[in-house]
PDB file of N, CA and C in Angstrom:
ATOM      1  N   UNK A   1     -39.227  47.547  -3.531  1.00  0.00           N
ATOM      2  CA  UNK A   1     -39.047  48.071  -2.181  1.00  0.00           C
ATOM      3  C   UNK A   1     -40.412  48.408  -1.581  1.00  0.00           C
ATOM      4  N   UNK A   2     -40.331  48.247  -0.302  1.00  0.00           N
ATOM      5  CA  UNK A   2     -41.961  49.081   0.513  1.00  0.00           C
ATOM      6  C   UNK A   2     -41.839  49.948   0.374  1.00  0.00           C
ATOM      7  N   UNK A   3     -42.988  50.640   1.064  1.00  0.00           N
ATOM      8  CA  UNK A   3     -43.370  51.827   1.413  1.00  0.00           C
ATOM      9  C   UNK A   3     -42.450  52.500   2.513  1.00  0.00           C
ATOM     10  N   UNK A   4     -42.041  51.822   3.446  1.00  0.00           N
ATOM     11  CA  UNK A   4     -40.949  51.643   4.568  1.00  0.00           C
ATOM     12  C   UNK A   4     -39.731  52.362   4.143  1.00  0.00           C
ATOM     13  N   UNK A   5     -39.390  51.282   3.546  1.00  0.00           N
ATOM     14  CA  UNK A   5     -37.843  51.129   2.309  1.00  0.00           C
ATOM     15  C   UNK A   5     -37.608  52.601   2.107  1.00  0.00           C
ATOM     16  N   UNK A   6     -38.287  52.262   1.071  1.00  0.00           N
ATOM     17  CA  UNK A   6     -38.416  54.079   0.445  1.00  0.00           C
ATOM     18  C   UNK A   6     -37.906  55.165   1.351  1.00  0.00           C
ATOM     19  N   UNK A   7     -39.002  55.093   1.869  1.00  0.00           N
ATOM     20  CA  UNK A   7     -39.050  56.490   3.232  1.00  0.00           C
ATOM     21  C   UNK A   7     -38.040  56.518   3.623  1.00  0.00           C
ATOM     22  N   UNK A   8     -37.336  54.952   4.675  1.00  0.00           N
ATOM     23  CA  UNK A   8     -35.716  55.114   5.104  1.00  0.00           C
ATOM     24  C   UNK A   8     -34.828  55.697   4.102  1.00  0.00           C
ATOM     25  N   UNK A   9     -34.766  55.193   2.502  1.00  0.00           N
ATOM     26  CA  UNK A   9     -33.904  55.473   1.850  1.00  0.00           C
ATOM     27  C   UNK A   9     -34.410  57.020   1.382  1.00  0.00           C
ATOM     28  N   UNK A  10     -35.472  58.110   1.170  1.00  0.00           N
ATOM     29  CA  UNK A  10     -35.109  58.813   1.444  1.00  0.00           C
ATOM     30  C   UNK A  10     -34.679  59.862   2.854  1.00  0.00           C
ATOM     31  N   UNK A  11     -35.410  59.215   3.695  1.00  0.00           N
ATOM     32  CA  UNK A  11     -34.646  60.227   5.109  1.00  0.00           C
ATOM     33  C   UNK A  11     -33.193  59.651   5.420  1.00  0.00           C
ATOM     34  N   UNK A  12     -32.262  58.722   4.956  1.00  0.00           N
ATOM     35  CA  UNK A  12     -31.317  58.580   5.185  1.00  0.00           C
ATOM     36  C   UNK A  12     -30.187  59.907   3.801  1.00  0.00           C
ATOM     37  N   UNK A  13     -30.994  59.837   2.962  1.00  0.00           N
ATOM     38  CA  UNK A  13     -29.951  60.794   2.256  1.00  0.00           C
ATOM     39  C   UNK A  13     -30.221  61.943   2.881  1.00  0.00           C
ATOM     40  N   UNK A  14     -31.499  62.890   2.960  1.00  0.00           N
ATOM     41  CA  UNK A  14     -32.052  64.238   3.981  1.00  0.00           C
ATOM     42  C   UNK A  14     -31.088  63.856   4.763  1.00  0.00           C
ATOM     43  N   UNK A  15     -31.179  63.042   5.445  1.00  0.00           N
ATOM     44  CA  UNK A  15     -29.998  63.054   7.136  1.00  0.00           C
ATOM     45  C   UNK A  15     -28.691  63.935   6.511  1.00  0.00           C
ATOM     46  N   UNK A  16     -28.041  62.612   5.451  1.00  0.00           N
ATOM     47  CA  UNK A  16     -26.870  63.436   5.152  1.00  0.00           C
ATOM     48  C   UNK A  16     -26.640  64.278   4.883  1.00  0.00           C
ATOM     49  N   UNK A  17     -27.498  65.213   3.769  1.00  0.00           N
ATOM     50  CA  UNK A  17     -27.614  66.670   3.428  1.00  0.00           C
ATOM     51  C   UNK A  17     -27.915  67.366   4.424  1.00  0.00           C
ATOM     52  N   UNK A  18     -28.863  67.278   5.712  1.00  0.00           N
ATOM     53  CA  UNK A  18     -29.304  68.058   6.552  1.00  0.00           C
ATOM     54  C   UNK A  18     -29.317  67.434   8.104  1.00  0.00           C
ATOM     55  N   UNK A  19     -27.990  66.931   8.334  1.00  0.00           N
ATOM     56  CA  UNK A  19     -27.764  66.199   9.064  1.00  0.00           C
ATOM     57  C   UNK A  19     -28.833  67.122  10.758  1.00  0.00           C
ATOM     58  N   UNK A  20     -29.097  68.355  10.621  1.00  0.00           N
ATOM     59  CA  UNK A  20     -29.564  68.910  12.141  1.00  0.00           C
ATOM     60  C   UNK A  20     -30.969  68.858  11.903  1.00  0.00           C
ATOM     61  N   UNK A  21     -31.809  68.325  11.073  1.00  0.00           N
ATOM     62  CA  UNK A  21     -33.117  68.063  10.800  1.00  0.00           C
ATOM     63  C   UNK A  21     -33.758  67.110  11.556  1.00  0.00           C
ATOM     64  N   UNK A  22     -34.850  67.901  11.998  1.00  0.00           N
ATOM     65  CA  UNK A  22     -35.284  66.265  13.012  1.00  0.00           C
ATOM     66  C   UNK A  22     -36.472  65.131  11.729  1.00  0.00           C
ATOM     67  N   UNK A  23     -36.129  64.228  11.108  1.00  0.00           N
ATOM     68  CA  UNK A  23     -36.930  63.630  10.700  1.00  0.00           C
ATOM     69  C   UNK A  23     -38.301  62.747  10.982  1.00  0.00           C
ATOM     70  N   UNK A  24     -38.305  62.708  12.360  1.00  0.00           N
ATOM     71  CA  UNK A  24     -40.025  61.830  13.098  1.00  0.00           C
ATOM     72  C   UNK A  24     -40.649  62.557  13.096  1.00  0.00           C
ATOM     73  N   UNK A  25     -41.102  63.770  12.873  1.00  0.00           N
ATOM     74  CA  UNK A  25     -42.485  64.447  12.775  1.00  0.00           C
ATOM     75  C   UNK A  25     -42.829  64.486  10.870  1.00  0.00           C
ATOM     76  N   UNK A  26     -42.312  64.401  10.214  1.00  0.00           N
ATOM     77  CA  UNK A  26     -42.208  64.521   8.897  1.00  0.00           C
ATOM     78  C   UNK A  26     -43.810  63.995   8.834  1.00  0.00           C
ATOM     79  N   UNK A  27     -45.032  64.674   7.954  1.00  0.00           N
ATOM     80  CA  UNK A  27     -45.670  64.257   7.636  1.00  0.00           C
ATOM     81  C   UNK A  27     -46.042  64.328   5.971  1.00  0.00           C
ATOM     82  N   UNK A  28     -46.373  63.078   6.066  1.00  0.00           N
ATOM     83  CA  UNK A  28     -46.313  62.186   4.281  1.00  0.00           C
ATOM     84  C   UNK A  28     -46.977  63.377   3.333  1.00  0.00           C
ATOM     85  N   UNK A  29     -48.169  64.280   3.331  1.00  0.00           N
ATOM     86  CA  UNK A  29     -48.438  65.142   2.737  1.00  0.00           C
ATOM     87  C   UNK A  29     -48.003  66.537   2.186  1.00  0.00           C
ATOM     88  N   UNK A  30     -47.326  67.047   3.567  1.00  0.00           N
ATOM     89  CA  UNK A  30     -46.890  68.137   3.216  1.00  0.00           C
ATOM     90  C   UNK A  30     -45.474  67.969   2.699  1.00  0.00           C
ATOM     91  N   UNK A  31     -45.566  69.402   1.960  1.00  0.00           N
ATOM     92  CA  UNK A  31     -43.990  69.462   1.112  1.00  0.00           C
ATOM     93  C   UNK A  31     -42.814  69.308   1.978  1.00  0.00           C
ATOM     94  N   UNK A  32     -41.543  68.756   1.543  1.00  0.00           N
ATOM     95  CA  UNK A  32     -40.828  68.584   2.458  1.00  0.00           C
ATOM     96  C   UNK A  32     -40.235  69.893   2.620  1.00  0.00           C
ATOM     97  N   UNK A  33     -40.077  70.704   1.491  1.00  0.00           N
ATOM     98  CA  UNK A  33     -39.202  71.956   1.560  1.00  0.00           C
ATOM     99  C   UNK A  33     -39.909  72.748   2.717  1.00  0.00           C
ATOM    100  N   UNK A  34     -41.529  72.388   2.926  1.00  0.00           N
ATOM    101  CA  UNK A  34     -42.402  73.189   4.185  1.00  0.00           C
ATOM    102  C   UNK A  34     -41.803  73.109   5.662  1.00  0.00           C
ATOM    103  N   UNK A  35     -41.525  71.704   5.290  1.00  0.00           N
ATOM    104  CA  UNK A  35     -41.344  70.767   7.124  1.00  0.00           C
ATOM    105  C   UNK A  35     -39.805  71.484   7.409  1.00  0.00           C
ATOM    106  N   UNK A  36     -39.341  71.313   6.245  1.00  0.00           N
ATOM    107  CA  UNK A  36     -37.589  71.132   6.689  1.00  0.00           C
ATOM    108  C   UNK A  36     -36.704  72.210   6.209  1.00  0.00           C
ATOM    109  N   UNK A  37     -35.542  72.365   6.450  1.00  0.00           N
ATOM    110  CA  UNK A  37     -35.293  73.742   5.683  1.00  0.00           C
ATOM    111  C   UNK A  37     -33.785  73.422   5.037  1.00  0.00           C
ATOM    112  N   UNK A  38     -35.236  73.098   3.572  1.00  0.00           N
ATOM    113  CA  UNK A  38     -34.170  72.204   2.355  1.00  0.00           C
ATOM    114  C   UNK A  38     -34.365  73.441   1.311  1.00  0.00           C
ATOM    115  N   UNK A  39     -33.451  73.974   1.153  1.00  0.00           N
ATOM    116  CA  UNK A  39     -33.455  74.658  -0.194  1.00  0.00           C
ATOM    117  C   UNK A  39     -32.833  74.262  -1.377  1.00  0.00           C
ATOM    118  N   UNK A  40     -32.997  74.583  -2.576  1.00  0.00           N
ATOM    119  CA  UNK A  40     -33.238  74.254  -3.852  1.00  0.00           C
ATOM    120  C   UNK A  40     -31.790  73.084  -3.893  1.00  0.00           C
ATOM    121  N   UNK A  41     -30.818  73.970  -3.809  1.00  0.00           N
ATOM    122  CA  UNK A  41     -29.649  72.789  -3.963  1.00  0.00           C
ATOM    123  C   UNK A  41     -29.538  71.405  -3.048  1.00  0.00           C
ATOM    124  N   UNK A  42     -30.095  71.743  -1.904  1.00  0.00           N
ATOM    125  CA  UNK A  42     -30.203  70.949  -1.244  1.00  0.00           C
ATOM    126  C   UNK A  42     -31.295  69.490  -2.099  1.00  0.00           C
ATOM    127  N   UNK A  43     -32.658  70.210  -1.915  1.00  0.00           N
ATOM    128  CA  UNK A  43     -33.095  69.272  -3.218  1.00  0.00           C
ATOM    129  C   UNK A  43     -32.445  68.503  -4.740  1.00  0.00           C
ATOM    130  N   UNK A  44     -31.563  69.563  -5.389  1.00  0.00           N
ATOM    131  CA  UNK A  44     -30.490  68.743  -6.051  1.00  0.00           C
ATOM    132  C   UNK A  44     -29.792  67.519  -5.277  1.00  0.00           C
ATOM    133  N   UNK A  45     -29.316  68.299  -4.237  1.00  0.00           N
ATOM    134  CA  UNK A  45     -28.112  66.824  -3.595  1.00  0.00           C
ATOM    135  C   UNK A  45     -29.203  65.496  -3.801  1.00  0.00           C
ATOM    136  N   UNK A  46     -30.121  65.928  -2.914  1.00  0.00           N
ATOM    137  CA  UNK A  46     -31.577  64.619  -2.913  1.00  0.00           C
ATOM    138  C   UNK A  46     -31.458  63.902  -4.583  1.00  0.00           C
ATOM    139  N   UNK A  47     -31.537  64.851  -5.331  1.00  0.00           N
ATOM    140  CA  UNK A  47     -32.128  63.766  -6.772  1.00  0.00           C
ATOM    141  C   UNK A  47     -30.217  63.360  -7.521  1.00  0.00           C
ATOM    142  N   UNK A  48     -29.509  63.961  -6.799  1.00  0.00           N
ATOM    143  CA  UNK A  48     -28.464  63.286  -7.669  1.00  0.00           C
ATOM    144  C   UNK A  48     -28.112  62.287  -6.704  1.00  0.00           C
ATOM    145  N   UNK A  49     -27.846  61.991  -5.278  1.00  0.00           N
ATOM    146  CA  UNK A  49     -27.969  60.829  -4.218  1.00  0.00           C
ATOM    147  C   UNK A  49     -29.096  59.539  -4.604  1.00  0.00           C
ATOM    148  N   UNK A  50     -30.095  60.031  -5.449  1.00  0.00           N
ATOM    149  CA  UNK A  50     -30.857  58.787  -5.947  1.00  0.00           C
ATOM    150  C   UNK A  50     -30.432  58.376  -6.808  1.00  0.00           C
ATOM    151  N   UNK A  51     -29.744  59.248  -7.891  1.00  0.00           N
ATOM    152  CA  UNK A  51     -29.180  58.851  -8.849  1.00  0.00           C
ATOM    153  C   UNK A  51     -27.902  58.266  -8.644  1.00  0.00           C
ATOM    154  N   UNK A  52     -26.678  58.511  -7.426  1.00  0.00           N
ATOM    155  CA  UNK A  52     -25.447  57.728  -7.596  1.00  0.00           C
ATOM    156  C   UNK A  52     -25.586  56.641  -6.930  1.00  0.00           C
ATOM    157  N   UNK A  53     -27.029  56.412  -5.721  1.00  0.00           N
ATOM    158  CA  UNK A  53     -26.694  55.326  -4.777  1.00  0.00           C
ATOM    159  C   UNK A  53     -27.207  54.137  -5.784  1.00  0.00           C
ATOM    160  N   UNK A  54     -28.619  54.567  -6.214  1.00  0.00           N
ATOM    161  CA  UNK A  54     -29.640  53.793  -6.415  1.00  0.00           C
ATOM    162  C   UNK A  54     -30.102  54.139  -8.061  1.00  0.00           C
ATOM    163  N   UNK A  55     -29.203  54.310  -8.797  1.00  0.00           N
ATOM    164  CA  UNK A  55     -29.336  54.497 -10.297  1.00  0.00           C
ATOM    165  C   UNK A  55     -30.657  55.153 -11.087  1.00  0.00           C
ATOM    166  N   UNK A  56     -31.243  55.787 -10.042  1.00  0.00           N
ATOM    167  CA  UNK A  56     -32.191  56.578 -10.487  1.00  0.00           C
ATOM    168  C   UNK A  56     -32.306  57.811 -10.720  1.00  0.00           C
ATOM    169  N   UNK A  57     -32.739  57.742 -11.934  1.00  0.00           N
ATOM    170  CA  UNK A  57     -32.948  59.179 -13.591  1.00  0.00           C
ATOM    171  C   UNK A  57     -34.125  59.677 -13.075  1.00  0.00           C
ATOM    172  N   UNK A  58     -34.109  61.020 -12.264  1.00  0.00           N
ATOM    173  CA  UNK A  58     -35.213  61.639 -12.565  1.00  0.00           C
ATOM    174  C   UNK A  58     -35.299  63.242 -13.094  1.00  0.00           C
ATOM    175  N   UNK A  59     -35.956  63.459 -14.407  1.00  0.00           N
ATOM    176  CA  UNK A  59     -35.347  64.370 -15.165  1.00  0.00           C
ATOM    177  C   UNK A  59     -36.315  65.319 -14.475  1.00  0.00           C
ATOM    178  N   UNK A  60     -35.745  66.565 -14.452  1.00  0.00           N
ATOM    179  CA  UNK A  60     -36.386  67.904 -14.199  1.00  0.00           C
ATOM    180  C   UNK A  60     -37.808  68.015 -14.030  1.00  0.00           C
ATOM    181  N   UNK A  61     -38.037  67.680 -15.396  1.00  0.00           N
ATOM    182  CA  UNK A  61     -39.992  67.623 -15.449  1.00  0.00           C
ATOM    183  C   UNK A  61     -40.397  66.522 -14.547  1.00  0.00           C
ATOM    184  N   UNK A  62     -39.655  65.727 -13.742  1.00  0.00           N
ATOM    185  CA  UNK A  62     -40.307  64.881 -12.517  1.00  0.00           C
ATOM    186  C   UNK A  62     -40.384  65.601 -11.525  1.00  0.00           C
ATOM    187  N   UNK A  63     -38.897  66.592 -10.948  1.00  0.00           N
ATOM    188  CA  UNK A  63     -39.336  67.044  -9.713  1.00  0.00           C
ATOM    189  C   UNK A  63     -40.192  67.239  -9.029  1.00  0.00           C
ATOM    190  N   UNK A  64     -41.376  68.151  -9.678  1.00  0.00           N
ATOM    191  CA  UNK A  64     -42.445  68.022  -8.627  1.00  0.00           C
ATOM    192  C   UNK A  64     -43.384  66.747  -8.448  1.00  0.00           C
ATOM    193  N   UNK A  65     -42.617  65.538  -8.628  1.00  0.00           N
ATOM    194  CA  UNK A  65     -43.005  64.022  -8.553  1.00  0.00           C
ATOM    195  C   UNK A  65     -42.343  64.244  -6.717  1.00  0.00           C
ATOM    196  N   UNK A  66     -41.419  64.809  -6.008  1.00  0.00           N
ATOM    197  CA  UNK A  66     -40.519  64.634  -4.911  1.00  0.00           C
ATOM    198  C   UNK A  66     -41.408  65.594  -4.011  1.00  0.00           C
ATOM    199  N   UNK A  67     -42.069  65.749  -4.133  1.00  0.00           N
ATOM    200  CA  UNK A  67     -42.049  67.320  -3.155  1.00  0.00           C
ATOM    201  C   UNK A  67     -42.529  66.717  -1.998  1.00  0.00           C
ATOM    202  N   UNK A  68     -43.460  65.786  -2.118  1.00  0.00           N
ATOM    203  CA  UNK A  68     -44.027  65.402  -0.385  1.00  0.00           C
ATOM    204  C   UNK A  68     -43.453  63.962  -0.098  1.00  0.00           C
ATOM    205  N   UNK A  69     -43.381  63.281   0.868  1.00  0.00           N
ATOM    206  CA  UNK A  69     -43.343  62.035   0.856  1.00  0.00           C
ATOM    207  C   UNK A  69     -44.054  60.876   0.709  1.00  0.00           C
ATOM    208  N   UNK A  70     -45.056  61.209   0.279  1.00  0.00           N
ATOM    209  CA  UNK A  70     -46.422  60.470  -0.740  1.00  0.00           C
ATOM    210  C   UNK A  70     -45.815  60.418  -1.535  1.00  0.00           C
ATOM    211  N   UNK A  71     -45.783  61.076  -2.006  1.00  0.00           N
ATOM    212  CA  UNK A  71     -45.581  61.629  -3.767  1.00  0.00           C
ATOM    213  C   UNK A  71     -43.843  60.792  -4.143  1.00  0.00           C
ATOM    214  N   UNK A  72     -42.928  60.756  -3.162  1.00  0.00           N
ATOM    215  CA  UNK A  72     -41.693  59.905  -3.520  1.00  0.00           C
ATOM    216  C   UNK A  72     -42.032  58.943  -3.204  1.00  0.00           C
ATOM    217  N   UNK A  73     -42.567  57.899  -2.587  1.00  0.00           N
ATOM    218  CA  UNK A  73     -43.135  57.090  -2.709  1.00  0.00           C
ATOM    219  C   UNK A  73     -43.595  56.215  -3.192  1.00  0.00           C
ATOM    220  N   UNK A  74     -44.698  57.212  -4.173  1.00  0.00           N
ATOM    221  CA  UNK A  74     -45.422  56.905  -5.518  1.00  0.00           C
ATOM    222  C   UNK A  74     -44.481  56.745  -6.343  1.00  0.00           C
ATOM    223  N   UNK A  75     -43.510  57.901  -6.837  1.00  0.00           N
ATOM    224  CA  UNK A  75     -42.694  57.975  -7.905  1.00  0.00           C
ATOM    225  C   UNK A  75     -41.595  56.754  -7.662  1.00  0.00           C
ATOM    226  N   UNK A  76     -40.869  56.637  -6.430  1.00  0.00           N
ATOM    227  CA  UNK A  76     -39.655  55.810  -6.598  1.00  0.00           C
ATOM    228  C   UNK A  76     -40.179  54.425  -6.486  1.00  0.00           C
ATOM    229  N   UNK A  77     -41.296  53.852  -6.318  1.00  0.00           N
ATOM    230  CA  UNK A  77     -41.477  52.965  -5.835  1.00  0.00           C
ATOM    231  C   UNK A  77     -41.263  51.739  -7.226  1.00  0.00           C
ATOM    232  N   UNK A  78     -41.778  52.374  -8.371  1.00  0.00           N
ATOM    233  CA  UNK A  78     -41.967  51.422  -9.676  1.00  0.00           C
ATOM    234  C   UNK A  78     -40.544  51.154  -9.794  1.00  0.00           C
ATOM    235  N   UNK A  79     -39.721  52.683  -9.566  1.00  0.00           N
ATOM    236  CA  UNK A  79     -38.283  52.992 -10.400  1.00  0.00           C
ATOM    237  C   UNK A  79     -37.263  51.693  -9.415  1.00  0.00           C
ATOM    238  N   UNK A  80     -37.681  51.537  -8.125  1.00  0.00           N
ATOM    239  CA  UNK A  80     -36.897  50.844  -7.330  1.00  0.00           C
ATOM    240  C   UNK A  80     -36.725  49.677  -7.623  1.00  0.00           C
ATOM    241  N   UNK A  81     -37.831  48.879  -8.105  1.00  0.00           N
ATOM    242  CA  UNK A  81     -38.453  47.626  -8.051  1.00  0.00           C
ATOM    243  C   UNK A  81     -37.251  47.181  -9.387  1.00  0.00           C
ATOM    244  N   UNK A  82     -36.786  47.853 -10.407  1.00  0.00           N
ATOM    245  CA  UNK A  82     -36.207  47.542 -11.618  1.00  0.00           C
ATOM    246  C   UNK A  82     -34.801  46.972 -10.756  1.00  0.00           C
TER     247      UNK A  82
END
């Protein structure tokens, strides 16, 4: 997947969890929990939605692999490609 890809596929799950979030200002560095007002479970919904859409395992000690949108990016990008 791109860099693109990615991004849609995660601001399309955010949408669903946080459907009143505006996603076009989102910038790639900062944490998303900063920009948006995602709290902890909410971040769960995020990593188990990767896991039922798109069969991706990411165990605990990855999380802070998610926190910015660089950083998911980086992380989902290898995991996607499988």
């Amino acid at each position: 997947m791109t860099r693109e890809e990615i991004i849609k596929l995660i601001f399309a799950i955010i949408a669903e969890i946080a459907p009143d979030e505006d996603l076009s200002h989102v910038a790639p560095d900062v944490p998303l929990r900063e920009q948006l007002d995602l709290d902890s479970m909410d971040f769960l919904d995020i990593v188990m939605e990767l896991r039922k859409r798109h069969g991706v395992e990411v165990p605990e000690a990855d999380y802070p692999e998610l926190v910015t949108l660089d950083k998911c990016v980086a992380y989902l990008g290898p995991k996607l490609k499988k």
